[in-house]
Protein backbone atom coordinates (compact mmCIF):
# COMPACT_ATOMS: atom_id res chain seq x y z
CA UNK A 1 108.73 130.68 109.28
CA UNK A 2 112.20 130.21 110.62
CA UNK A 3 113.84 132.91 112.58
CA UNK A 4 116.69 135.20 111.13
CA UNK A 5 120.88 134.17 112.53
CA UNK A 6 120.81 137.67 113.37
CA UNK A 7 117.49 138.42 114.58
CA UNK A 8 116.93 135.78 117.18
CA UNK A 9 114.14 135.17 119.26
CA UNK A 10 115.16 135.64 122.84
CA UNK A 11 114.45 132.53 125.53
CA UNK A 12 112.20 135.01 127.84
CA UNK A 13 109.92 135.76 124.57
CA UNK A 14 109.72 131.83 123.57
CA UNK A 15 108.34 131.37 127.26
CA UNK A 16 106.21 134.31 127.31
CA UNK A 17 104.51 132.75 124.22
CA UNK A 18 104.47 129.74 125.70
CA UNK A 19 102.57 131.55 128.60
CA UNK A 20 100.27 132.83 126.93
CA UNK A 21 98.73 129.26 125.00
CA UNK A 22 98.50 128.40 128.77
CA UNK A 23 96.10 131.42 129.99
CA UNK A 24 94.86 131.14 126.71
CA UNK A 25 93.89 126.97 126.79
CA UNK A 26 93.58 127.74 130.94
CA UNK A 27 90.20 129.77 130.00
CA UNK A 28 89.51 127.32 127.36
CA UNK A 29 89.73 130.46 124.55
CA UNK A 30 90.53 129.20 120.84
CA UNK A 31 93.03 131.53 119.18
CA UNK A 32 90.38 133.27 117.55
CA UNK A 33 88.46 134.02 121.04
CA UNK A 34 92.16 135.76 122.81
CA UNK A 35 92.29 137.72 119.58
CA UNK A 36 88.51 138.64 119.71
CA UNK A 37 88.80 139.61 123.68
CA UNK A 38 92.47 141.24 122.81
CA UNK A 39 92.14 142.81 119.76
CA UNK A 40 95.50 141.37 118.26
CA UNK A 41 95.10 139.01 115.28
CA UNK A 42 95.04 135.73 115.00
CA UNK A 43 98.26 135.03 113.03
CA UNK A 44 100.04 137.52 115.37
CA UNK A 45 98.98 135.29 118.41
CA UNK A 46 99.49 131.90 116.33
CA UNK A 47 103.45 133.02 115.89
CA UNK A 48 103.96 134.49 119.32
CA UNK A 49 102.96 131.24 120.68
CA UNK A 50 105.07 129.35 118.39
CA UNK A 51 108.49 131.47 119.05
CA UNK A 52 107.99 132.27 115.90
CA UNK A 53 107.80 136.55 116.78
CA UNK A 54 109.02 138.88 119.86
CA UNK A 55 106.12 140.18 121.17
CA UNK A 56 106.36 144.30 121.47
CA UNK A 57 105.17 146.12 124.58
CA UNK A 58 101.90 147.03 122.67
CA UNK A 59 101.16 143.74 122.00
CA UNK A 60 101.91 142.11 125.35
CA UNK A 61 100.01 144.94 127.13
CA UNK A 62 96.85 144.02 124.69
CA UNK A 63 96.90 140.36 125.49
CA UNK A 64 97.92 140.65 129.34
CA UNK A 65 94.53 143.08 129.55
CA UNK A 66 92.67 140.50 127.58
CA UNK A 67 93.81 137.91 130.83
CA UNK A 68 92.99 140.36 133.30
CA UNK A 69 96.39 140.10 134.34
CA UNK A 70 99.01 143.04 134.23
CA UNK A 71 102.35 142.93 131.82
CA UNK A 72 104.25 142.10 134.92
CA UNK A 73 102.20 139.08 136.05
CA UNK A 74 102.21 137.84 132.56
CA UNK A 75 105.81 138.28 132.49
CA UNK A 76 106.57 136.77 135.71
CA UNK A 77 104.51 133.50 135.20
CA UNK A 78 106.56 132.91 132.39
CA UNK A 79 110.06 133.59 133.96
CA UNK A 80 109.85 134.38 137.92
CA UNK A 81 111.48 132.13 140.43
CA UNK A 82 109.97 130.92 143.46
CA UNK A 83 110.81 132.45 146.80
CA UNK A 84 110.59 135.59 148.72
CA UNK A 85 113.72 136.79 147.90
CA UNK A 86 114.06 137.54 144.06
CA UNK A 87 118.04 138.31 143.27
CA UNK A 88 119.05 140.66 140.78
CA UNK A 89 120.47 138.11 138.96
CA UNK A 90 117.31 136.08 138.43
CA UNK A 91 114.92 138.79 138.06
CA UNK A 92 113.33 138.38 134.68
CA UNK A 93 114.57 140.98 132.11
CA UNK A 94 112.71 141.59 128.80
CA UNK A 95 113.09 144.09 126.06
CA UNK A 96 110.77 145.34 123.31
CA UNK A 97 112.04 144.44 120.10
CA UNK A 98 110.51 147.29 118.91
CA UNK A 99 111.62 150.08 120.73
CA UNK A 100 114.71 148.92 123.01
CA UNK A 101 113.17 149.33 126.25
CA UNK A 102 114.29 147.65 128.97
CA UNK A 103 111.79 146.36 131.61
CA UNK A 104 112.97 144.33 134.36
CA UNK A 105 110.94 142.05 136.88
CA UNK A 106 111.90 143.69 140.29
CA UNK A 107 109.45 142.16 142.86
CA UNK A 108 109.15 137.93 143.82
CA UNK A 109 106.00 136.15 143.03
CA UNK A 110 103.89 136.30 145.85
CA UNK A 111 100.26 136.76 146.93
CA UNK A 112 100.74 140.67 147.97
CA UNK A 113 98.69 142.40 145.46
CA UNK A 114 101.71 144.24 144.23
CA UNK A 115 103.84 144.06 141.52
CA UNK A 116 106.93 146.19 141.05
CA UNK A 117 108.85 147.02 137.84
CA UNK A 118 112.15 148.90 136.66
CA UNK A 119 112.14 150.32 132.91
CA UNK A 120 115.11 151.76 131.35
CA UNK A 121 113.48 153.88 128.40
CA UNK A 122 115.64 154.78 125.61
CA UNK A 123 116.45 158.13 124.45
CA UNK A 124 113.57 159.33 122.02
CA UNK A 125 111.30 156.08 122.57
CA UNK A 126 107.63 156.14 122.74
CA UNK A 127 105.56 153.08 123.62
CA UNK A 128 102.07 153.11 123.75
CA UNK A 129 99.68 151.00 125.72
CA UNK A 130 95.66 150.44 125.20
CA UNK A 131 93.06 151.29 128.15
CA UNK A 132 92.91 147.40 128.43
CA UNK A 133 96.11 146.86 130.43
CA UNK A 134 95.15 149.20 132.86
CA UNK A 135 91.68 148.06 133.77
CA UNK A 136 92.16 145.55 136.04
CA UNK A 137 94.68 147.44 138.34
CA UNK A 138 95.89 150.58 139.82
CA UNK A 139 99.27 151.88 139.15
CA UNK A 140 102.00 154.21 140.17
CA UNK A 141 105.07 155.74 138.09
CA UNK A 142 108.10 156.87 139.63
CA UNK A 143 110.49 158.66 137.90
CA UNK A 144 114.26 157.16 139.20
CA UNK A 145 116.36 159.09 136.43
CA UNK A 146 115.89 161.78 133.85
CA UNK A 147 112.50 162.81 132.52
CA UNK A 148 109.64 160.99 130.88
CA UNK A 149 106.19 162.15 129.71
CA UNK A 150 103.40 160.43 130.21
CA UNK A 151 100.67 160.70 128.04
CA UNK A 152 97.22 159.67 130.05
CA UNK A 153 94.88 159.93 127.13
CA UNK A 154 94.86 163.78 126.64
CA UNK A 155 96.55 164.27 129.83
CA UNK A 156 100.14 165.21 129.50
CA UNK A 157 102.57 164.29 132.46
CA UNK A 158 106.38 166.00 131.95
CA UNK A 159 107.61 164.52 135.18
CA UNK A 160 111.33 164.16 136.37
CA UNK A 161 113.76 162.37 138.69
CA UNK A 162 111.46 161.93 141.90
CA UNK A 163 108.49 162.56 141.22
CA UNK A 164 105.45 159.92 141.01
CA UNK A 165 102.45 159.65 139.30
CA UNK A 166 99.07 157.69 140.32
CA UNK A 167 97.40 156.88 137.12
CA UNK A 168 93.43 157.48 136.57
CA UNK A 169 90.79 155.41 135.19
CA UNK A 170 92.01 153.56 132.03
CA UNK A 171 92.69 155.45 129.67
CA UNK A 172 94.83 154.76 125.93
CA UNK A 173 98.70 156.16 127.15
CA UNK A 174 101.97 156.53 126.21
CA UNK A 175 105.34 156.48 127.70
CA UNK A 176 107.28 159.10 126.02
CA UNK A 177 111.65 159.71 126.42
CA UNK A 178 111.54 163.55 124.70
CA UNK A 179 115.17 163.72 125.76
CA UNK A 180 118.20 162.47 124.08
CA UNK A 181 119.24 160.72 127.29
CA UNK A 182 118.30 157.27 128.60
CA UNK A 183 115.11 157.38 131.35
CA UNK A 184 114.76 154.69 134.31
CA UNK A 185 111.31 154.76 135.99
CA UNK A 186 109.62 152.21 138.63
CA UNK A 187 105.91 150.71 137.69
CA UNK A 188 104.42 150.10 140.76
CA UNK A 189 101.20 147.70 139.95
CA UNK A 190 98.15 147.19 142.48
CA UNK A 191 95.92 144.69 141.46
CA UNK A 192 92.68 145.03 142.61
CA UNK A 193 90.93 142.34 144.56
């Protein structure tokens, strides 16, 4: 399947698919055993690893749970430079091709137990994420600018510019943008040890 002149696939998703046949062949799982322990299908993972498909938040979140690694540390093994200091300019930036959200790589690869992330959610978005990407670490949301709901299974969260959330046990969720303005929050991600 050959990819669209004016839908291309971006360089960060090519090596994020890329990343993911390494975990995958790294635990020695066959396609069929990352979609059995992520619950995404085995075509799906065949073309993400291929370049031949953007992988959406959903999907990413589904497979990086399936690791036991967060979005983030997915994202940054494919893209992060080495070094303490991590410059704007080479921070890794991705963006769901589904819903337009922004999520940037904020903190350098290190061995803290920390990871720390900047999304930009558009104006109406929603994106959900399973129970799996949240099992293996603890998280915080802080809300940098306008308001975002978050949906914590039946929990609802309307929170606002300042205030911060520590997530519960894992739970189905859903970022939510109710307003017609853009919102910019902070993930902060503590893996457990």
């Amino acid at each position: 399947m050959s990819t669209k002149v004016d839908d291309p696939i971006d360089s960060l998703s090519q090596r994020i698919g890329m990343r993911v046949r390494i975990e995958r062949e790294e635990r020695g799982w066959s396609l069929t055993d990352l979609a059995a322990h992520s619950g995404v299908s085995r075509a799906m993972v065949h073309k993400l690893e291929r370049g031949e498909s953007s992988p959406t938040a959903t999907l990413l979140a589904r497979l990086s749970g399936a690791f036991g690694l967060s979005m983030s540390q997915l994202i940054a093994r494919a893209e992060a430079k080495e070094g303490r200091l991590l410059r704007q300019a080479d921070q890794p930036v991705w963006t769901d091709p589904q819903t337009h959200y922004v999520r940037r790589h904020v903190s350098p690869p290190s061995d803290l137990p920390l990871d720390l992330v900047q999304v930009e959610l558009p104006a109406g978005a929603r994106v959900p994420m399973p129970a799996s990407a949240y099992i293996a670490q603890r998280q915080l949301i802080w809300v940098l600018q306008g308001a975002l709901v978050f949906m914590e299974g039946d929990a609802r969260h309307a929170m606002e510019a300042g205030d911060c959330l520590e997530l519960g046990p894992p739970a189905d969720c859903e970022f939510r943008n109710e307003t017609a303005a853009p919102c910019s929050y902070a993930v902060v991600v503590l893996r457990k040890s």
